[in-house]
PDB file of N, CA and C in Angstrom:
ATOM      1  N   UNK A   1     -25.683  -7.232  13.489  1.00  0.00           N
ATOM      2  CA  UNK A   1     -24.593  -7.623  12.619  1.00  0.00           C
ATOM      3  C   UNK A   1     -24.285  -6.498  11.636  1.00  0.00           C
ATOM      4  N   UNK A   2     -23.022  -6.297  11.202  1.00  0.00           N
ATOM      5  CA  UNK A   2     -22.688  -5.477  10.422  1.00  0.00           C
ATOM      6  C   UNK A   2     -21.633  -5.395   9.771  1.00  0.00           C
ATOM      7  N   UNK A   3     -22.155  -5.935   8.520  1.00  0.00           N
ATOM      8  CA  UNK A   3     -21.643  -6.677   7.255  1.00  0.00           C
ATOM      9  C   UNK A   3     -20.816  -5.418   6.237  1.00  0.00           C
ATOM     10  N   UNK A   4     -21.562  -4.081   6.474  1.00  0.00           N
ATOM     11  CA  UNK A   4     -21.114  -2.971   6.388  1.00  0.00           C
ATOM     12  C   UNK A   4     -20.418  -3.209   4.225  1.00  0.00           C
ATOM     13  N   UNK A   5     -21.759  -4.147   3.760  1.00  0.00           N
ATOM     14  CA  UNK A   5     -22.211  -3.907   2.691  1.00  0.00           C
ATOM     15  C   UNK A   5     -22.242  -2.919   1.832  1.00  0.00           C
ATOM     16  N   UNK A   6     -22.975  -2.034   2.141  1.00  0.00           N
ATOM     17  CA  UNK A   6     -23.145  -0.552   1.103  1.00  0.00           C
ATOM     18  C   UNK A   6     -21.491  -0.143   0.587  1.00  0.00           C
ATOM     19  N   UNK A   7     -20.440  -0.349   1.176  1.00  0.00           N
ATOM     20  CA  UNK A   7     -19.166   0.054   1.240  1.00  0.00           C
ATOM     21  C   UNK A   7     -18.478  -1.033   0.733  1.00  0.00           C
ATOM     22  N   UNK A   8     -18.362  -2.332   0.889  1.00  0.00           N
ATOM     23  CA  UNK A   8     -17.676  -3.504   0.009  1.00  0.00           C
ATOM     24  C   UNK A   8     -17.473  -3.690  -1.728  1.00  0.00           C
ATOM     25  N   UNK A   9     -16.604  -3.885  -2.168  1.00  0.00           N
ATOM     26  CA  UNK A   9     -16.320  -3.785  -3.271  1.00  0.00           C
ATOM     27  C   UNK A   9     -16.839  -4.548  -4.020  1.00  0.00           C
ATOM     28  N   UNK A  10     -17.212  -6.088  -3.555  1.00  0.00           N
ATOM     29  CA  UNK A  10     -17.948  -7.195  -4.114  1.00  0.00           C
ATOM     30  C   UNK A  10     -19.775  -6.755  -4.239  1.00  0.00           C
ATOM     31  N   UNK A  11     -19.986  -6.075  -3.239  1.00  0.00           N
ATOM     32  CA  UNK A  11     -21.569  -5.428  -3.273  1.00  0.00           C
ATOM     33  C   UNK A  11     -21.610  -4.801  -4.418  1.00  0.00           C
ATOM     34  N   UNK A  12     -22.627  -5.579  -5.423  1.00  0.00           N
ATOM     35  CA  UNK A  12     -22.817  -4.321  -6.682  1.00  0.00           C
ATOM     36  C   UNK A  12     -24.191  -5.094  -7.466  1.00  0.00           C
ATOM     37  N   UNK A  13     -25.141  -4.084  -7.827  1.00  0.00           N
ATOM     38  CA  UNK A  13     -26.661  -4.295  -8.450  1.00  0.00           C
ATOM     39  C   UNK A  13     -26.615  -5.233  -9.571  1.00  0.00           C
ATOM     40  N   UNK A  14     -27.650  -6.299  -9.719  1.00  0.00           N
ATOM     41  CA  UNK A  14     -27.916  -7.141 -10.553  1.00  0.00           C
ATOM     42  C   UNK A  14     -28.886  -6.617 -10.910  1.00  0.00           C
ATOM     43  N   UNK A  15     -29.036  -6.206 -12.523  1.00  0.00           N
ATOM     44  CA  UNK A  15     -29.946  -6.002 -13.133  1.00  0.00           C
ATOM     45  C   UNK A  15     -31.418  -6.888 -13.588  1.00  0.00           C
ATOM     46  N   UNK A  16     -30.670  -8.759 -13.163  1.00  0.00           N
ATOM     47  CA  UNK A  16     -31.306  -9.877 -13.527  1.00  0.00           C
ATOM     48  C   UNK A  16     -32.332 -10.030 -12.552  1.00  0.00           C
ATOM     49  N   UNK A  17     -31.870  -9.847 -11.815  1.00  0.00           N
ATOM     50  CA  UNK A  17     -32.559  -9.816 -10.094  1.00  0.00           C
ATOM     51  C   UNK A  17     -33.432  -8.772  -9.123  1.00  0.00           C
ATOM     52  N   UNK A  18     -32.658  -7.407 -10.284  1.00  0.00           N
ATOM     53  CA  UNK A  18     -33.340  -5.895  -9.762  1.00  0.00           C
ATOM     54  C   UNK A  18     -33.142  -6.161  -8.006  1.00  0.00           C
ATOM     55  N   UNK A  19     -31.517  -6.201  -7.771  1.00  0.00           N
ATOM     56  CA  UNK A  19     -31.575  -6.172  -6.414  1.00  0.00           C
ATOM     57  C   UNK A  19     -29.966  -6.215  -6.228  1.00  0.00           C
ATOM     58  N   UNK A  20     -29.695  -5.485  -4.828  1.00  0.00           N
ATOM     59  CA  UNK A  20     -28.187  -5.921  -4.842  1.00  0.00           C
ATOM     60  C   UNK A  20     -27.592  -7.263  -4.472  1.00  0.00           C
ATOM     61  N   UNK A  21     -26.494  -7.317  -4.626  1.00  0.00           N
ATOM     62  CA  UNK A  21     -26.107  -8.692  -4.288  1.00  0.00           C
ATOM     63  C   UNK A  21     -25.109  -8.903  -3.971  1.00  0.00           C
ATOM     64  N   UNK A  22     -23.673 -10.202  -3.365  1.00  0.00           N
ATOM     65  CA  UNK A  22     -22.559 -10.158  -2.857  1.00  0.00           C
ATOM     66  C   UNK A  22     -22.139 -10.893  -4.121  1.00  0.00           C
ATOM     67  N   UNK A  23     -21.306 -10.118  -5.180  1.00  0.00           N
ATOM     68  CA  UNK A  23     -20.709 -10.818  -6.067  1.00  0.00           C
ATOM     69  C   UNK A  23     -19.574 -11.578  -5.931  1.00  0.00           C
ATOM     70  N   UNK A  24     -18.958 -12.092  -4.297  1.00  0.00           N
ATOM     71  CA  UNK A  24     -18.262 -12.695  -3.754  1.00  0.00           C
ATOM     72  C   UNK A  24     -18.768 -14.125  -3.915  1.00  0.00           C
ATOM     73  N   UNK A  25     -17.889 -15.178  -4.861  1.00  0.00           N
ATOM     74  CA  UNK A  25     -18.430 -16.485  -5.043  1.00  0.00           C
ATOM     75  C   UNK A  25     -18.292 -17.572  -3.898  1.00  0.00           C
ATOM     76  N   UNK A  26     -19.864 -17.437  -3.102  1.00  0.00           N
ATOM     77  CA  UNK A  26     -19.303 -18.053  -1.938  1.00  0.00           C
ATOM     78  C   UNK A  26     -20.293 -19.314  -2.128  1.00  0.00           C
ATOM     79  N   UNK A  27     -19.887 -20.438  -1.143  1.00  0.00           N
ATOM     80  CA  UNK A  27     -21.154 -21.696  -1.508  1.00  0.00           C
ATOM     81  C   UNK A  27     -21.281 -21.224   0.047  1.00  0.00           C
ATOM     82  N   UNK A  28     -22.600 -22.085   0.330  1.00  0.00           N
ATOM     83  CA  UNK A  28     -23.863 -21.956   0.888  1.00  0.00           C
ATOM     84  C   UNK A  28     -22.989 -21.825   2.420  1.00  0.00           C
ATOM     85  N   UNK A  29     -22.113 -22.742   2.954  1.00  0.00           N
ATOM     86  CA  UNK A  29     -21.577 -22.795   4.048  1.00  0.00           C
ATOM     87  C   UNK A  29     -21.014 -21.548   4.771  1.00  0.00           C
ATOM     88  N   UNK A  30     -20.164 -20.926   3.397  1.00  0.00           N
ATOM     89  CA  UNK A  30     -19.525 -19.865   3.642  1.00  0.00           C
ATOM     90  C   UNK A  30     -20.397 -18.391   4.276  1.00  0.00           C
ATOM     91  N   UNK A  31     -21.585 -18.922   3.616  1.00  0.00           N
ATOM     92  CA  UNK A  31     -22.531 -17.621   3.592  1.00  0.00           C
ATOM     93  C   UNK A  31     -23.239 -17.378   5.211  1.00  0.00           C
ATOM     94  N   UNK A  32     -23.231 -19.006   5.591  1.00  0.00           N
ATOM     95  CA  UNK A  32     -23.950 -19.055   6.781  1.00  0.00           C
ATOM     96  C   UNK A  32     -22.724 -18.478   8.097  1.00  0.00           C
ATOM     97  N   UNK A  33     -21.620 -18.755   7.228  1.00  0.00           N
ATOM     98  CA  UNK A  33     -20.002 -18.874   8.475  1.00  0.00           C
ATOM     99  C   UNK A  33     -20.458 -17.143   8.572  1.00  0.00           C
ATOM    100  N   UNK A  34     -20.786 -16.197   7.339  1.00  0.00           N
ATOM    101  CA  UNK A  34     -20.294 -14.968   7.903  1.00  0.00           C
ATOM    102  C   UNK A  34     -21.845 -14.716   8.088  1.00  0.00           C
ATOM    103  N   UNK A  35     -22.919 -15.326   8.407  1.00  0.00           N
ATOM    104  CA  UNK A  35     -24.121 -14.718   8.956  1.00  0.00           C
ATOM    105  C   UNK A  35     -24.099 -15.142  10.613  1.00  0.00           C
ATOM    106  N   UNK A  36     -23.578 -15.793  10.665  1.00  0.00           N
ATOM    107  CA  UNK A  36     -23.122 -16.445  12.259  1.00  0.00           C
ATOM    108  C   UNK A  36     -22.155 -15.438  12.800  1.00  0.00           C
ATOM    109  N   UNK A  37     -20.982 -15.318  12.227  1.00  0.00           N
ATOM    110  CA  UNK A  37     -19.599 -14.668  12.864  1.00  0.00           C
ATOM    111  C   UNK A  37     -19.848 -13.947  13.861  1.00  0.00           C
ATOM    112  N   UNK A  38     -19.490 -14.380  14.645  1.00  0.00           N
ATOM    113  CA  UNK A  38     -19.213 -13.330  16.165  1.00  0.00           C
ATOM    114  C   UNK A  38     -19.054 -12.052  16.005  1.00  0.00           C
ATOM    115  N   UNK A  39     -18.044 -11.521  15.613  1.00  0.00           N
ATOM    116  CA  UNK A  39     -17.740 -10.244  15.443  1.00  0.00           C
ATOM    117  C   UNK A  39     -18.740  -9.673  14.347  1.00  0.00           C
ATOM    118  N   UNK A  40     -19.593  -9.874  13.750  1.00  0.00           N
ATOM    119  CA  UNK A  40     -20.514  -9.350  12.848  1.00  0.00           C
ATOM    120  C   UNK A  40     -19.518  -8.742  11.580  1.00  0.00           C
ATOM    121  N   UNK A  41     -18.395  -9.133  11.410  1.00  0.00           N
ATOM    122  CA  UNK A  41     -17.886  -8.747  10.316  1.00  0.00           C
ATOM    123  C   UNK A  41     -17.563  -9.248   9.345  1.00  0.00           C
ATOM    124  N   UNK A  42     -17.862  -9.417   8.059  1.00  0.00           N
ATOM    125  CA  UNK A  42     -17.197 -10.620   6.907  1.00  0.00           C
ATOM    126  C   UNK A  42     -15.875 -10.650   6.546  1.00  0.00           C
ATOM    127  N   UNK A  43     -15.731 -12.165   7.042  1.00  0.00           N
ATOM    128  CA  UNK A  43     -14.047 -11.939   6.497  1.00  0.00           C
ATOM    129  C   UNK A  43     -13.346 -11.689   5.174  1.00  0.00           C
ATOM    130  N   UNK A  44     -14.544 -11.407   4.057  1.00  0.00           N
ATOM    131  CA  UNK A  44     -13.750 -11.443   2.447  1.00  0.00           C
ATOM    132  C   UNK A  44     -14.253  -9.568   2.410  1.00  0.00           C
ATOM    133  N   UNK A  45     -14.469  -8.852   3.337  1.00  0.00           N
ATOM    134  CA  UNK A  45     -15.269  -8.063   3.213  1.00  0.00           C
ATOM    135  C   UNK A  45     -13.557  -6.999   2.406  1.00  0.00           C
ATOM    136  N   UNK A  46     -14.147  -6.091   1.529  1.00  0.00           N
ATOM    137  CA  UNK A  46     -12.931  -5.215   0.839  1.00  0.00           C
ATOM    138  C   UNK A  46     -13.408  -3.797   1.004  1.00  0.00           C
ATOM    139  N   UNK A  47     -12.423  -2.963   1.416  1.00  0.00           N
ATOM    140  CA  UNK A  47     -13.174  -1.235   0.960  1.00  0.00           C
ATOM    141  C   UNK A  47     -12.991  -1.209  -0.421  1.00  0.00           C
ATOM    142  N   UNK A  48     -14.590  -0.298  -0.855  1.00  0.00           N
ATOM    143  CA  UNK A  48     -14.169   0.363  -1.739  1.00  0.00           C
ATOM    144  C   UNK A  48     -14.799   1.377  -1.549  1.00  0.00           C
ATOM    145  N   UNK A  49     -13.994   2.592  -1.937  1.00  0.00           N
ATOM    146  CA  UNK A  49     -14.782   4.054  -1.898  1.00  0.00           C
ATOM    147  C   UNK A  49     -15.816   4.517  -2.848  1.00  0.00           C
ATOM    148  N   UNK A  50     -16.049   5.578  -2.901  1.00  0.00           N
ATOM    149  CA  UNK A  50     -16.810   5.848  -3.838  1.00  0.00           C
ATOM    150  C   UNK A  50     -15.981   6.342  -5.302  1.00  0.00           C
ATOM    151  N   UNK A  51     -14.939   6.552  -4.936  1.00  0.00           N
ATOM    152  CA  UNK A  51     -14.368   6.401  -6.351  1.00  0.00           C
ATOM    153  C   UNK A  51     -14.219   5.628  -6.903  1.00  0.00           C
ATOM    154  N   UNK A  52     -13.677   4.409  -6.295  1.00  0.00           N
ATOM    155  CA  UNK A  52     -13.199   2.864  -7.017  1.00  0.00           C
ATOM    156  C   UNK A  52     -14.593   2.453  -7.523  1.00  0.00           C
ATOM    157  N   UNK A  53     -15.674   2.294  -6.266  1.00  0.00           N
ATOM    158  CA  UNK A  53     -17.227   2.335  -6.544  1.00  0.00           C
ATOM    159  C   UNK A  53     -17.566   2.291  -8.234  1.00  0.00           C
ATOM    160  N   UNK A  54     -17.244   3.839  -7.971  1.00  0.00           N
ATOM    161  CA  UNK A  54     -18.250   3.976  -9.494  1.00  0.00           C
ATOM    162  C   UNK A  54     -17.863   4.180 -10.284  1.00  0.00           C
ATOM    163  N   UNK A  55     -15.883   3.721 -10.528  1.00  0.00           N
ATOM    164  CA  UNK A  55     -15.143   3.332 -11.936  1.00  0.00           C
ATOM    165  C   UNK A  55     -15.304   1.969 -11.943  1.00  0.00           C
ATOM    166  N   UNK A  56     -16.257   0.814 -11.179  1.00  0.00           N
ATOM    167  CA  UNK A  56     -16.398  -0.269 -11.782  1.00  0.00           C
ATOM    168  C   UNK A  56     -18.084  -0.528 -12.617  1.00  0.00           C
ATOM    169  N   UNK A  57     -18.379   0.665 -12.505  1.00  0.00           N
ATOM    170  CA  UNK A  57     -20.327   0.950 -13.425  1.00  0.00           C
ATOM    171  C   UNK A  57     -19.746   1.616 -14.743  1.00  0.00           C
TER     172      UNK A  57
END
């Protein structure tokens, strides 16, 4: 599967948690719909580059 995370705009470090996380507010169903998905791709998935990246830190 390839969620292709490291690159999503919603992916960004919780300091609370000391871990990354999908700051995409999803409930539990949603989470399982895109761990299932056929195509291994998330449908809320967004680019962001490394510029946009690291004008939101």
């Amino acid at each position: 599967m390839d969620h292709q995370c490291d690159s999503c705009w919603y992916f960004d470090y919780d300091e609370e948690y000391d871990e990354y996380i999908c700051r995409m507010d999803l409930d539990e169903d949603e989470v399982y719909r895109i761990h299932t998905y056929r195509q291994g791709r998330c449908p809320y998935y967004r680019q962001g580059d490394d510029y946009t990246l690291a004008r939101r830190q």
